[in-house]
N, C-alpha and C. Protein backbone atom coordinates (compact mmCIF):
# COMPACT_ATOMS: atom_id res chain seq x y z
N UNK A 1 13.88 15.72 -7.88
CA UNK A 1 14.05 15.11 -6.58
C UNK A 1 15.45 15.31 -6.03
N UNK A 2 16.22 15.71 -6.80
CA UNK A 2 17.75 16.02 -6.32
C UNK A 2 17.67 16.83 -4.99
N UNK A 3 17.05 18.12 -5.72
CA UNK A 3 17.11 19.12 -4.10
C UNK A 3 16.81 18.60 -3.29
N UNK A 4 15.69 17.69 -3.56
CA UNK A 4 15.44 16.83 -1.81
C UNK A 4 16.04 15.95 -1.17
N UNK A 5 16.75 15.36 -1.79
CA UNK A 5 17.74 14.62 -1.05
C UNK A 5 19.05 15.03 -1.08
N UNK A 6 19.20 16.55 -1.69
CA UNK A 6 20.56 17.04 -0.89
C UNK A 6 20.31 17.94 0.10
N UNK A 7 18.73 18.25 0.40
CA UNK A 7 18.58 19.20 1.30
C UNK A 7 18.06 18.27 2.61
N UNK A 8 17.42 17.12 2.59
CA UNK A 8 16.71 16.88 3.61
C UNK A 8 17.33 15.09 3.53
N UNK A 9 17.44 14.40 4.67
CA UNK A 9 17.18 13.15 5.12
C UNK A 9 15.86 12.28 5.08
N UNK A 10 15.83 11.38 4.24
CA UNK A 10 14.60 10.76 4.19
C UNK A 10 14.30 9.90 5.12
N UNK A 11 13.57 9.75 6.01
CA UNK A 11 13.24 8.24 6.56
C UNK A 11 12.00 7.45 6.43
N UNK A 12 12.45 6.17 6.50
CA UNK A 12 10.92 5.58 6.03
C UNK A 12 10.32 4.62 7.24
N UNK A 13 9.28 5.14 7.67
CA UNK A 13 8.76 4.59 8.97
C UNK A 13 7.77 3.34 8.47
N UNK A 14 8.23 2.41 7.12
CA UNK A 14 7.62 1.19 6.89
C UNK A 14 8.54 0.07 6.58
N UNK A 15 8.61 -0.96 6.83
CA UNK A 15 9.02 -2.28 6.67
C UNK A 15 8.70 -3.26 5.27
N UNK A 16 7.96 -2.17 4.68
CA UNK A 16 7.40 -2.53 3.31
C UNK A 16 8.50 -2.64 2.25
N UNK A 17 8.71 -4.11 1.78
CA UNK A 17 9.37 -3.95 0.32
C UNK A 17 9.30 -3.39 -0.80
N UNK A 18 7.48 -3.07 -0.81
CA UNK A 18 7.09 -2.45 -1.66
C UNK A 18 7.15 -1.47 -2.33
N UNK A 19 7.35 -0.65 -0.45
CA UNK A 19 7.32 0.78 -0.74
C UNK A 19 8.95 1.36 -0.96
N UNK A 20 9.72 0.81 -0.14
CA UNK A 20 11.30 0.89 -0.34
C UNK A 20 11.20 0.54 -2.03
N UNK A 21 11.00 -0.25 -2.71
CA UNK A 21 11.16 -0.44 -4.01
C UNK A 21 10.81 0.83 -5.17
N UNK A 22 9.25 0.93 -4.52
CA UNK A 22 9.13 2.58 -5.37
C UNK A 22 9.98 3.62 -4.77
N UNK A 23 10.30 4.20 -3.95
CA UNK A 23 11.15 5.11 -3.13
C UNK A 23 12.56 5.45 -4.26
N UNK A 24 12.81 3.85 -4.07
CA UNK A 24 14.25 3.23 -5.48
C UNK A 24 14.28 3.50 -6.71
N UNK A 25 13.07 3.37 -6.87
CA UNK A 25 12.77 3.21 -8.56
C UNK A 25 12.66 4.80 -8.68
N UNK A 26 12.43 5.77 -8.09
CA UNK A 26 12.08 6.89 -8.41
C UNK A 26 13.95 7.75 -7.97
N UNK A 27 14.80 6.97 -7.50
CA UNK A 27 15.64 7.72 -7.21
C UNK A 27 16.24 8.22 -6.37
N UNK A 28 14.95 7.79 -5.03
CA UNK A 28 15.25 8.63 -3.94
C UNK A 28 16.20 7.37 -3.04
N UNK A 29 17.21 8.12 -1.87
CA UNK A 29 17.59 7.55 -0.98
C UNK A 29 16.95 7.82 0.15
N UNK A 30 17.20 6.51 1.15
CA UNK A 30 16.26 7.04 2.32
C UNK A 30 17.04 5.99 3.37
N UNK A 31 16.55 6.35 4.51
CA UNK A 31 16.69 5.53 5.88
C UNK A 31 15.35 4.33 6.40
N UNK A 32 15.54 3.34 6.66
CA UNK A 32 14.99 2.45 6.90
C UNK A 32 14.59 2.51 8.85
N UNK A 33 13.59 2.80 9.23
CA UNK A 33 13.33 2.61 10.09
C UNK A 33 11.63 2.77 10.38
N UNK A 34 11.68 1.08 10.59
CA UNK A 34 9.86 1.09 10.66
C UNK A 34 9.63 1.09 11.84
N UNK A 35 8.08 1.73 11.76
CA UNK A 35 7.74 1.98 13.20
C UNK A 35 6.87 0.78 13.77
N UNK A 36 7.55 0.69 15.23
CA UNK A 36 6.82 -0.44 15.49
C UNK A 36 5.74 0.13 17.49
N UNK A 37 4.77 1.17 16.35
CA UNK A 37 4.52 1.45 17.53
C UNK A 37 2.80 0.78 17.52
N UNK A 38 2.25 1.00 18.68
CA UNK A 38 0.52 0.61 18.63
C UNK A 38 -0.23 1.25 17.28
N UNK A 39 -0.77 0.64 16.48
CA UNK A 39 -1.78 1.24 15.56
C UNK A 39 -3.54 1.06 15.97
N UNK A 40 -3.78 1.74 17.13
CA UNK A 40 -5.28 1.80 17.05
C UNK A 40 -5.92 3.65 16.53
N UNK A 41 -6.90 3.21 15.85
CA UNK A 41 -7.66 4.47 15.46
C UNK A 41 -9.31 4.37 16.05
N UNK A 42 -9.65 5.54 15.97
CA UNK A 42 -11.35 5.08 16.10
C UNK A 42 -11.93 5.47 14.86
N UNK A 43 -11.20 5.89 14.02
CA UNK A 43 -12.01 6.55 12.70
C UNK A 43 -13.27 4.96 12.14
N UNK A 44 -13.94 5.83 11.07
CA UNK A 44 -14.60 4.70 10.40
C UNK A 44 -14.30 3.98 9.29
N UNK A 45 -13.90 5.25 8.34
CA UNK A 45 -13.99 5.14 7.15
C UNK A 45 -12.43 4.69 6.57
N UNK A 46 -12.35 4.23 5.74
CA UNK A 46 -11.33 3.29 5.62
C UNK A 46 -10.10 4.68 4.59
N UNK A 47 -10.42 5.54 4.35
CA UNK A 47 -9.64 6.55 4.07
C UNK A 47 -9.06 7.23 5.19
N UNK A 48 -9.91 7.41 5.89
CA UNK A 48 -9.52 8.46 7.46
C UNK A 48 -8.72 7.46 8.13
N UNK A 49 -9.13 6.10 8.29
CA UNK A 49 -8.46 4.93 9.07
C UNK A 49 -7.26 4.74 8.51
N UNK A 50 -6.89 4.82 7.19
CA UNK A 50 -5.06 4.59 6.65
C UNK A 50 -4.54 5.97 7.03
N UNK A 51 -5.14 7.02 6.81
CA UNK A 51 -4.66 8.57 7.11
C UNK A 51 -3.97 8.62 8.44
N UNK A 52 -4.96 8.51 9.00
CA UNK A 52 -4.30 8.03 10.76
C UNK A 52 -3.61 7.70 10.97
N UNK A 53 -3.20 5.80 10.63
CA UNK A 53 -2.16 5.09 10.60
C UNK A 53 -1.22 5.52 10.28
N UNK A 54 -1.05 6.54 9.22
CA UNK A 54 0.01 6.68 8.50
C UNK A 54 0.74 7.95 9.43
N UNK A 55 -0.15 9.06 10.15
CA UNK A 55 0.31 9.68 10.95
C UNK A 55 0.70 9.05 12.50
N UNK A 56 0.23 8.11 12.88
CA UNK A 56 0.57 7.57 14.01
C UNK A 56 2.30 7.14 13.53
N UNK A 57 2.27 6.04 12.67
CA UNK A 57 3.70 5.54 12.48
C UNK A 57 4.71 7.21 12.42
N UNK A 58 3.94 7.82 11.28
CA UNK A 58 5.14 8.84 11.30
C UNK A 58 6.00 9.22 12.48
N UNK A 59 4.70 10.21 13.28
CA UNK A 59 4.78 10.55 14.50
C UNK A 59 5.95 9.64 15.66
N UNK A 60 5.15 7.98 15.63
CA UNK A 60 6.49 7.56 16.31
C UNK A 60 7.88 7.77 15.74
N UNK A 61 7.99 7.35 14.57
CA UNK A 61 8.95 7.70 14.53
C UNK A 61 10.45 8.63 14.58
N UNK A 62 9.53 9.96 14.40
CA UNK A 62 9.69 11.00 14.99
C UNK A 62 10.10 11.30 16.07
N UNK A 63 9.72 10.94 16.68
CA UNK A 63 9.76 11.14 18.33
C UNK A 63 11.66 10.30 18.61
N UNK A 64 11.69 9.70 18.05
CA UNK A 64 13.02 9.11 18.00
C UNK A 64 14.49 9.32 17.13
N UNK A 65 14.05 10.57 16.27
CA UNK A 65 14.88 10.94 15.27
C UNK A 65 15.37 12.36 15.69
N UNK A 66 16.82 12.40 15.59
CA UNK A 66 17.07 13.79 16.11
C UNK A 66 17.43 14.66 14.80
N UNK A 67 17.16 15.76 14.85
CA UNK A 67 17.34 16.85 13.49
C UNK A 67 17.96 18.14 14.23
N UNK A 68 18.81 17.70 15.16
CA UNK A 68 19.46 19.22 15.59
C UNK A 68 20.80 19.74 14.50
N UNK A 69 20.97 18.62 13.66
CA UNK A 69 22.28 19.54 12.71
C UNK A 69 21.47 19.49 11.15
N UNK A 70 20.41 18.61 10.98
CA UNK A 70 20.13 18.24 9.50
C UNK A 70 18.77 18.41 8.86
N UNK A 71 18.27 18.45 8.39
CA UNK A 71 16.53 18.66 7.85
C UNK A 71 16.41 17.08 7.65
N UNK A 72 15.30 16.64 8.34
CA UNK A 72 14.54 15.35 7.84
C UNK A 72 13.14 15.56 7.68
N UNK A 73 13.40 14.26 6.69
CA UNK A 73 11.54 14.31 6.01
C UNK A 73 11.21 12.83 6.73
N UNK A 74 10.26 12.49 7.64
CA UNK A 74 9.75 10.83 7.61
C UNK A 74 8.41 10.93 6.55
N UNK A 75 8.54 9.69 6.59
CA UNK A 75 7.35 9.08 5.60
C UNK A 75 6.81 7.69 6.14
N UNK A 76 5.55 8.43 6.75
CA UNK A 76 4.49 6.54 7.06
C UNK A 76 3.54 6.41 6.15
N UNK A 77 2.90 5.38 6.16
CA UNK A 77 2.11 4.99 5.47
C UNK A 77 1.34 3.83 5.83
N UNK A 78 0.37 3.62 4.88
CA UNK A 78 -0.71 2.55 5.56
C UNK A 78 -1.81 2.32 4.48
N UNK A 79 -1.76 1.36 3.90
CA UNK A 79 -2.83 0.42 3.26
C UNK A 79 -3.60 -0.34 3.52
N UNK A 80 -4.71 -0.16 3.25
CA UNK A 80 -5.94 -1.14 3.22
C UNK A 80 -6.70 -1.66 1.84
N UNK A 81 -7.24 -3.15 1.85
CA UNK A 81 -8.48 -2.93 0.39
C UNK A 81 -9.57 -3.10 1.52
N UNK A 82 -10.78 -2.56 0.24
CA UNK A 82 -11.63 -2.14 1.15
C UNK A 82 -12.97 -2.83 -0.08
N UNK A 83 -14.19 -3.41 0.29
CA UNK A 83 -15.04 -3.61 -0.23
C UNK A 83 -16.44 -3.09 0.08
N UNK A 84 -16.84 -2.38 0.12
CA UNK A 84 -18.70 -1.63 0.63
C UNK A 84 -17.50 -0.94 1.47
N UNK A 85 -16.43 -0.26 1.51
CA UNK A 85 -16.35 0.15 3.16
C UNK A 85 -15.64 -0.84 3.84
N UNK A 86 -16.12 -1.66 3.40
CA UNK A 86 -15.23 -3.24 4.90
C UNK A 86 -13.76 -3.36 4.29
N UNK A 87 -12.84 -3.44 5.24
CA UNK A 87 -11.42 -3.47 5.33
C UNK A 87 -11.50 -5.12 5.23
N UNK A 88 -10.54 -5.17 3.89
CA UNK A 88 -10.30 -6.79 3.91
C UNK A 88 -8.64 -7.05 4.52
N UNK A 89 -8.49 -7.71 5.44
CA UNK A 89 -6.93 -7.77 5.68
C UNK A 89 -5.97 -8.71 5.25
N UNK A 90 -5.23 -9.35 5.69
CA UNK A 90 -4.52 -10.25 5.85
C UNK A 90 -5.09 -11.65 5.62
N UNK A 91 -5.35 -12.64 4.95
CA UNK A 91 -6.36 -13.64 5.02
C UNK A 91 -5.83 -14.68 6.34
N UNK A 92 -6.29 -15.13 7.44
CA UNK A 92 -6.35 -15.61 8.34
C UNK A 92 -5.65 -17.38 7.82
N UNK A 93 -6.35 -17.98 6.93
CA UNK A 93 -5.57 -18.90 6.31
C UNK A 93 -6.27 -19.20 4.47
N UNK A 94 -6.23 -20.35 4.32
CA UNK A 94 -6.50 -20.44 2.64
C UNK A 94 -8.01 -20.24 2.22
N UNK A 95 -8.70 -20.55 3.04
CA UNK A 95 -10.05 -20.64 3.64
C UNK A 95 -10.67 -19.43 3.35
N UNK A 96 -9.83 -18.26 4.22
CA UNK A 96 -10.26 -17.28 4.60
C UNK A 96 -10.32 -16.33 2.85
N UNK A 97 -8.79 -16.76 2.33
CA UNK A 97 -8.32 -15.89 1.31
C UNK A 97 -9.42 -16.56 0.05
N UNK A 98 -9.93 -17.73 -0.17
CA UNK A 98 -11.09 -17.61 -0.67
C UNK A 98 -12.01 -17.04 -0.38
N UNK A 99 -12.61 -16.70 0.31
CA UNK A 99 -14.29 -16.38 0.80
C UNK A 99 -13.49 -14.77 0.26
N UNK A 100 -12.19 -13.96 0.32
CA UNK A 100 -11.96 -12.70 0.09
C UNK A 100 -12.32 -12.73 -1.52
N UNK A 101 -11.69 -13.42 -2.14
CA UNK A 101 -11.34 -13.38 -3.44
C UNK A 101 -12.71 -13.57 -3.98
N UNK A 102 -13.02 -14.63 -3.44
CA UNK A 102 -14.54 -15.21 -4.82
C UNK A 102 -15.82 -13.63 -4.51
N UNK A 103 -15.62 -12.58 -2.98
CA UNK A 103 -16.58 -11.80 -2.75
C UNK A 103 -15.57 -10.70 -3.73
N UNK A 104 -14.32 -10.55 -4.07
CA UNK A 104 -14.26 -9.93 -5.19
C UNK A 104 -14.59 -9.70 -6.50
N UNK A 105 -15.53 -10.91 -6.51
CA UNK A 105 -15.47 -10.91 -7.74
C UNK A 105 -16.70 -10.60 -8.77
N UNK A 106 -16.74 -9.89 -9.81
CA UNK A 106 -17.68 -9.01 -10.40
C UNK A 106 -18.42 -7.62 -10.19
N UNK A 107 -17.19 -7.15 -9.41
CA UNK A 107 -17.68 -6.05 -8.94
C UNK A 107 -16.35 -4.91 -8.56
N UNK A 108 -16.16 -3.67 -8.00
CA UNK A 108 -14.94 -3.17 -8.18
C UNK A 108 -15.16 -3.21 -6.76
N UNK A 109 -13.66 -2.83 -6.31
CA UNK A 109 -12.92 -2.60 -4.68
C UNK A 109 -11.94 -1.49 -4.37
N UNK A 110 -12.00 -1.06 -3.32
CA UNK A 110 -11.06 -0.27 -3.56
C UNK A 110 -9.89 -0.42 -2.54
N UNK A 111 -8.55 0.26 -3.05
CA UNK A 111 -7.11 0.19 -2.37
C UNK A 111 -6.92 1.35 -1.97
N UNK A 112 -7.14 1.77 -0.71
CA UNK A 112 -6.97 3.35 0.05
C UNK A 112 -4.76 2.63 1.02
N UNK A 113 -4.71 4.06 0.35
CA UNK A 113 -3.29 4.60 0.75
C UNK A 113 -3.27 5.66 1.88
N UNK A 114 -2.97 5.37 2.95
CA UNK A 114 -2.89 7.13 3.67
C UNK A 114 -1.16 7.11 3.87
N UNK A 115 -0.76 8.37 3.99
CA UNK A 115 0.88 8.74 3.59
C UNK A 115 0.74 9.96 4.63
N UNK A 116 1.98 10.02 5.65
CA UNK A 116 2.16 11.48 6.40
C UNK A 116 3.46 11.45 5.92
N UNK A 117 3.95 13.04 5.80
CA UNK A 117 5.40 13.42 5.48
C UNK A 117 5.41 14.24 7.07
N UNK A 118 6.72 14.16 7.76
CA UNK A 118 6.73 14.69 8.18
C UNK A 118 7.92 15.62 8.17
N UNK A 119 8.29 17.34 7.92
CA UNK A 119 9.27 17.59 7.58
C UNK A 119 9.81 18.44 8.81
N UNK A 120 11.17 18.12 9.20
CA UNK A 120 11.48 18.52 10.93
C UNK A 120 13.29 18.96 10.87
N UNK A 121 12.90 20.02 11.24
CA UNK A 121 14.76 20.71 11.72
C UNK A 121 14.46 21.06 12.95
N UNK A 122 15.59 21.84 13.22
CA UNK A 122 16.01 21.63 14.71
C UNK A 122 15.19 22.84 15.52
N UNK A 123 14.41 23.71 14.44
CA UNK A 123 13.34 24.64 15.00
C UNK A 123 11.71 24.48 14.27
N UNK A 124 11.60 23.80 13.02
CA UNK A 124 10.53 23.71 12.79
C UNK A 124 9.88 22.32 12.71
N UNK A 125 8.98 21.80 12.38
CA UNK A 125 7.94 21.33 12.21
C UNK A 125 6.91 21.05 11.05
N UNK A 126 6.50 20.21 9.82
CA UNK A 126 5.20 20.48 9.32
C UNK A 126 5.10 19.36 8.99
N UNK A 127 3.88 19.20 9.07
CA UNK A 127 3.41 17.42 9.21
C UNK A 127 2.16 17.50 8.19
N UNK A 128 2.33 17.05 6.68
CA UNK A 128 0.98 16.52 5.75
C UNK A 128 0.85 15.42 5.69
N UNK A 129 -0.60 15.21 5.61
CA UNK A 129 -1.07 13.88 5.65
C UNK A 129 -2.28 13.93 4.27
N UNK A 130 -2.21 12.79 3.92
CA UNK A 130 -3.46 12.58 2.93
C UNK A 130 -3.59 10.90 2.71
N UNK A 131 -4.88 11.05 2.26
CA UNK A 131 -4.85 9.58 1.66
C UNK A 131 -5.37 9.65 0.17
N UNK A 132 -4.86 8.60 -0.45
CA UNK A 132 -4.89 7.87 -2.14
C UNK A 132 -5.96 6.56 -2.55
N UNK A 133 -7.37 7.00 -3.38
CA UNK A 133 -8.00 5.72 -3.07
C UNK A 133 -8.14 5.06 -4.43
N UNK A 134 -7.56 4.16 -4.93
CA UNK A 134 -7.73 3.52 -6.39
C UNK A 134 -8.87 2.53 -6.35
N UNK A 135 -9.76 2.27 -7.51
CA UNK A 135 -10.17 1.31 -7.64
C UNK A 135 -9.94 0.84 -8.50
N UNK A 136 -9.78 -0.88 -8.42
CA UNK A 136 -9.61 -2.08 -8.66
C UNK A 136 -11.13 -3.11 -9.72
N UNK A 137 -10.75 -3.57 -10.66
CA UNK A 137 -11.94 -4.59 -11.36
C UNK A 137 -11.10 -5.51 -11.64
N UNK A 138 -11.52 -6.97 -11.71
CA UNK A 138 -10.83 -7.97 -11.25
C UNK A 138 -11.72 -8.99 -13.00
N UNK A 139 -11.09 -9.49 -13.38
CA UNK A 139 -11.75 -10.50 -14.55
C UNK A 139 -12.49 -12.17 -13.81
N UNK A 140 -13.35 -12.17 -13.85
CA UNK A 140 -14.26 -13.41 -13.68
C UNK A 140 -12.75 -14.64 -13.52
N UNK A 141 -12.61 -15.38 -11.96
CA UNK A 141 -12.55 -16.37 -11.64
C UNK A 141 -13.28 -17.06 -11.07
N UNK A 142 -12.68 -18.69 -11.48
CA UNK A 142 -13.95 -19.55 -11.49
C UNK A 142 -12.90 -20.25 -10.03
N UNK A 143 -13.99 -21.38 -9.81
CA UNK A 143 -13.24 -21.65 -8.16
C UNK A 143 -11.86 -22.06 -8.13
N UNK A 144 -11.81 -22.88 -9.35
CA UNK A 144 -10.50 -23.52 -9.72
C UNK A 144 -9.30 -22.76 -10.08
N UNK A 145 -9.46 -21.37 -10.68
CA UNK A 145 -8.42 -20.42 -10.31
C UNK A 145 -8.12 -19.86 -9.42
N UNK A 146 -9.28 -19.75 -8.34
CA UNK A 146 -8.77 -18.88 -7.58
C UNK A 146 -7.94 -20.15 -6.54
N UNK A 147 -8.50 -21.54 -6.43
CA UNK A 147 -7.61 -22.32 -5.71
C UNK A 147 -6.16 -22.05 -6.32
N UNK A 148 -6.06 -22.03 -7.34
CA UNK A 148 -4.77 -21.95 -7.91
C UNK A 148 -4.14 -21.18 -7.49
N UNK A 149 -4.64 -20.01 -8.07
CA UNK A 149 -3.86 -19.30 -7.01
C UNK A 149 -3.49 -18.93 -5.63
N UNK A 150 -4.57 -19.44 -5.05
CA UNK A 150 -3.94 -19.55 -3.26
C UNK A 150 -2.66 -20.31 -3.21
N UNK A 151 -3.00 -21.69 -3.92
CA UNK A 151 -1.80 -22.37 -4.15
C UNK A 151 -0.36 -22.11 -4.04
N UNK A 152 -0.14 -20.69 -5.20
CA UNK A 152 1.19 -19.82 -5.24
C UNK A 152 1.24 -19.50 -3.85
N UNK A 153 0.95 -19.60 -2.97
CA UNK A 153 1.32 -18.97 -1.76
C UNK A 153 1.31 -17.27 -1.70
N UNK A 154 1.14 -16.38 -2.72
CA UNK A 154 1.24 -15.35 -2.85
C UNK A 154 -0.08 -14.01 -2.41
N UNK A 155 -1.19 -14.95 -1.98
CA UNK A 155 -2.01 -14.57 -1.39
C UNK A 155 -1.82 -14.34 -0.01
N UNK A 156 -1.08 -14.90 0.69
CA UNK A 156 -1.33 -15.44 2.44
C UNK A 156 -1.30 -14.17 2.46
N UNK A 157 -0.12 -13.26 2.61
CA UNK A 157 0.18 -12.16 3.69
C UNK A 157 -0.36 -10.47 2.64
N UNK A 158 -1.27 -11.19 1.99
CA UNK A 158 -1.23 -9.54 1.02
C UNK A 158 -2.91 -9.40 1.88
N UNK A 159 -3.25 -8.12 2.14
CA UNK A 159 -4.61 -7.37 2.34
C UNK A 159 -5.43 -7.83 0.92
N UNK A 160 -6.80 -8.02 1.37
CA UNK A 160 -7.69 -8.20 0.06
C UNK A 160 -6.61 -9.61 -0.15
N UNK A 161 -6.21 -10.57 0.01
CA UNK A 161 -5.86 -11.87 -0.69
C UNK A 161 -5.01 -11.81 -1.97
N UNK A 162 -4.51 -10.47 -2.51
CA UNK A 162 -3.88 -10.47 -3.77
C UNK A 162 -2.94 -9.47 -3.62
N UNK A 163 -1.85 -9.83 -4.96
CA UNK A 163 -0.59 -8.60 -5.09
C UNK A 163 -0.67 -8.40 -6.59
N UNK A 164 -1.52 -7.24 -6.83
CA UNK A 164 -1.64 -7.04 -8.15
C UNK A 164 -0.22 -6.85 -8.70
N UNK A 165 1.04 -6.28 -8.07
CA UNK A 165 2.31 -6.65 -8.89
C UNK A 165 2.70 -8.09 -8.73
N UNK A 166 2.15 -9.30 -8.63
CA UNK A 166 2.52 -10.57 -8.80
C UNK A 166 1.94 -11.04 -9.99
N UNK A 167 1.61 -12.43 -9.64
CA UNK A 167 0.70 -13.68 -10.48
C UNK A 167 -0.45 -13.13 -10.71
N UNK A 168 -0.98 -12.39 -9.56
CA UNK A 168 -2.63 -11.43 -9.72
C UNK A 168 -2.30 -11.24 -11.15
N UNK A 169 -1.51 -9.76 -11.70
CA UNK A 169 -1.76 -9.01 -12.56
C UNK A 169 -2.36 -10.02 -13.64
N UNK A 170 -2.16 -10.98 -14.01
CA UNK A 170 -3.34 -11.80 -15.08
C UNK A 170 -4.86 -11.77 -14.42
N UNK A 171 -4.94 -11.25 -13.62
CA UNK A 171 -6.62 -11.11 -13.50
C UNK A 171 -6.86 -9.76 -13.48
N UNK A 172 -6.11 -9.11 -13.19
CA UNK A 172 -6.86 -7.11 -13.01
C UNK A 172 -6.92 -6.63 -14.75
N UNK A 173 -8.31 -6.54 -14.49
CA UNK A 173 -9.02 -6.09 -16.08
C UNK A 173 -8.69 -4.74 -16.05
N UNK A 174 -9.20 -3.88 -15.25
CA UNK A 174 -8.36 -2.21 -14.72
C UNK A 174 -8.03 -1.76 -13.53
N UNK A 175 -7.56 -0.12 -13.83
CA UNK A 175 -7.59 -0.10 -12.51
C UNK A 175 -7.90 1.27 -12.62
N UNK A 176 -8.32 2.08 -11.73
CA UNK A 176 -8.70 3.39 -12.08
C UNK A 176 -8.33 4.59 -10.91
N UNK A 177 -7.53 4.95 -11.13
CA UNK A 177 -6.42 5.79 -10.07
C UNK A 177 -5.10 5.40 -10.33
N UNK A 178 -4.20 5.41 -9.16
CA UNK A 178 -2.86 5.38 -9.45
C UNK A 178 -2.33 3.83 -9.17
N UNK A 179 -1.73 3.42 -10.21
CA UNK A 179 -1.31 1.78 -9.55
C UNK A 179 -0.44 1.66 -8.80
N UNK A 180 0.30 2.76 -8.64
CA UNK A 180 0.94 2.26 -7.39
C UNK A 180 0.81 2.79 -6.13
N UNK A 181 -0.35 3.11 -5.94
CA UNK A 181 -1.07 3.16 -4.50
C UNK A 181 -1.49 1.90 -4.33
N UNK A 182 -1.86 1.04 -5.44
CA UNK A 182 -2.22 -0.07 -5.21
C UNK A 182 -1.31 -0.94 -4.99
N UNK A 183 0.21 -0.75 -5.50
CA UNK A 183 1.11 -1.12 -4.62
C UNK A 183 1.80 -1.08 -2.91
N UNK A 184 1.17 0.18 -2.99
CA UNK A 184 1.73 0.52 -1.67
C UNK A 184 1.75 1.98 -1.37
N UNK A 185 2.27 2.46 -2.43
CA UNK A 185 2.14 3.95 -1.84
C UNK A 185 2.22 4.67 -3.54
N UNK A 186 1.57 5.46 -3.22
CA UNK A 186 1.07 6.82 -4.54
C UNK A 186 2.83 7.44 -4.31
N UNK A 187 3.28 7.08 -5.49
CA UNK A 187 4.88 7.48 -5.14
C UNK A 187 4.77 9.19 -5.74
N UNK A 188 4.00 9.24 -7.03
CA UNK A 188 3.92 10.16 -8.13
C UNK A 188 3.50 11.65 -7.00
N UNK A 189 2.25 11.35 -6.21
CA UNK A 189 1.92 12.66 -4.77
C UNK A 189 3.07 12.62 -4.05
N UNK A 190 3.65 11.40 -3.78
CA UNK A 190 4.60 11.75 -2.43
C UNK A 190 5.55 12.62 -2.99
N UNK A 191 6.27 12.02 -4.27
CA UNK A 191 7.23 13.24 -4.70
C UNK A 191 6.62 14.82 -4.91
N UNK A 192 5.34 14.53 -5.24
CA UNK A 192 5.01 16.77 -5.22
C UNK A 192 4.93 17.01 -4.10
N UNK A 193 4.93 16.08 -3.03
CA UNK A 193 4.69 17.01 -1.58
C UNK A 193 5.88 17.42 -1.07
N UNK A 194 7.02 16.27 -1.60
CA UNK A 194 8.26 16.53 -1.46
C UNK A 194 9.13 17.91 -1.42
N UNK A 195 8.71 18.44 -3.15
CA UNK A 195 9.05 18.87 -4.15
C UNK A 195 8.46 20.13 -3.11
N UNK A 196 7.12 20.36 -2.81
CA UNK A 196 6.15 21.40 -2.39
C UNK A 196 5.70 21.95 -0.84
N UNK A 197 6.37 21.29 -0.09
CA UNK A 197 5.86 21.70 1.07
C UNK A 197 7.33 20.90 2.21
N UNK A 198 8.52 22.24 2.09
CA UNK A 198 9.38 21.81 2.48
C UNK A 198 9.84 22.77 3.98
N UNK A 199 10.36 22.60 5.04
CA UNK A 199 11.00 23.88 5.78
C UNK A 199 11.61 25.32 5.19
């Protein structure tokens, strides 16, 4: 990862702690600037729908970054959990983050990642996009845990009602893909695209 951050400027078009944290943990430096532009898609499918997202944020951000002396890379991104297909979000209040949790339960879900790099100098251009889909199996809670855990407060603001790097991780029996897409972003792809598809 050296060459890439002595050859190129990173920026990160998310507001995510999460994802700034893996970014860290792997070494890389980067620029903080999330995008705060409209996210509508018409896609369906909840892979194509983070893919999108993740190119929309890029894109804005882009549009605002100048590369006439330097090579930059942005990086958006966009998470969803997803159950049959259905996007679970944000739980609305405690209420809500039950009816998410207890329909989790005994059965697997999945955590789709979509990620755009976008890599830009002062004459070129190349923009990859993909998405990352893990699934998730969760160990049998009974009502009284899962109140509990709403309790922690650590449910409110997570998609799907949980943060498998929190208090969760005592319930995830496996997981099957990359866990830290299920964090936030597939750090392990972002660095080969890095590494692989540069100006």
């Amino acid at each position: 990862m050296k060459s890439i951050q002595k050859d190129y400027r990173i920026v990160l078009a998310s507001a995510s702690p999460r994802r700034q944290e893996l970014l860290s943990r792997v070494g890389l430096k980067y620029e903080l600037k999330p995008s705060d532009c409209e996210e509508i898609t018409d896609k369906l499918l909840p892979g194509d729908i983070v893919e999108e997202l993740s190119r929309i944020k890029a894109q804005a951000v882009a549009e605002t970054i100048s590369s006439d002396n330097d090579k930059v890379v942005i990086i958006g991104a966009d998470t969803v959990v997803a159950l049959d297909d259905k996007i679970l979000g944000k739980p609305a209040d405690e209420a809500d983050a039950f009816r998410m949790l207890k329909g989790l339960q005994g059965r697997s879900h999945s955590v789709f990642t979509g990620v755009t790099l976008i890599f830009m100098n002062n004459v070129d251009t190349n923009v990859v996009s993909f998405y990352e889909e893990t699934k998730v199996w969760m160990y049998p809670m009974d009502d009284e845990e899962i109140w509990e855990y709403i309790r922690t407060g650590e449910p409110m603001d997570k998609a799907g009602s949980y943060a498998v790097q929190g208090i969760f991780a005592a319930y995830i029996e496996r997981i099957e893909g990359d866990f830290n897409n299920v964090v936030g972003l597939p750090i392990a792809k972002v660095c080969r695209v890095l590494k692989h598809n540069q100006l």
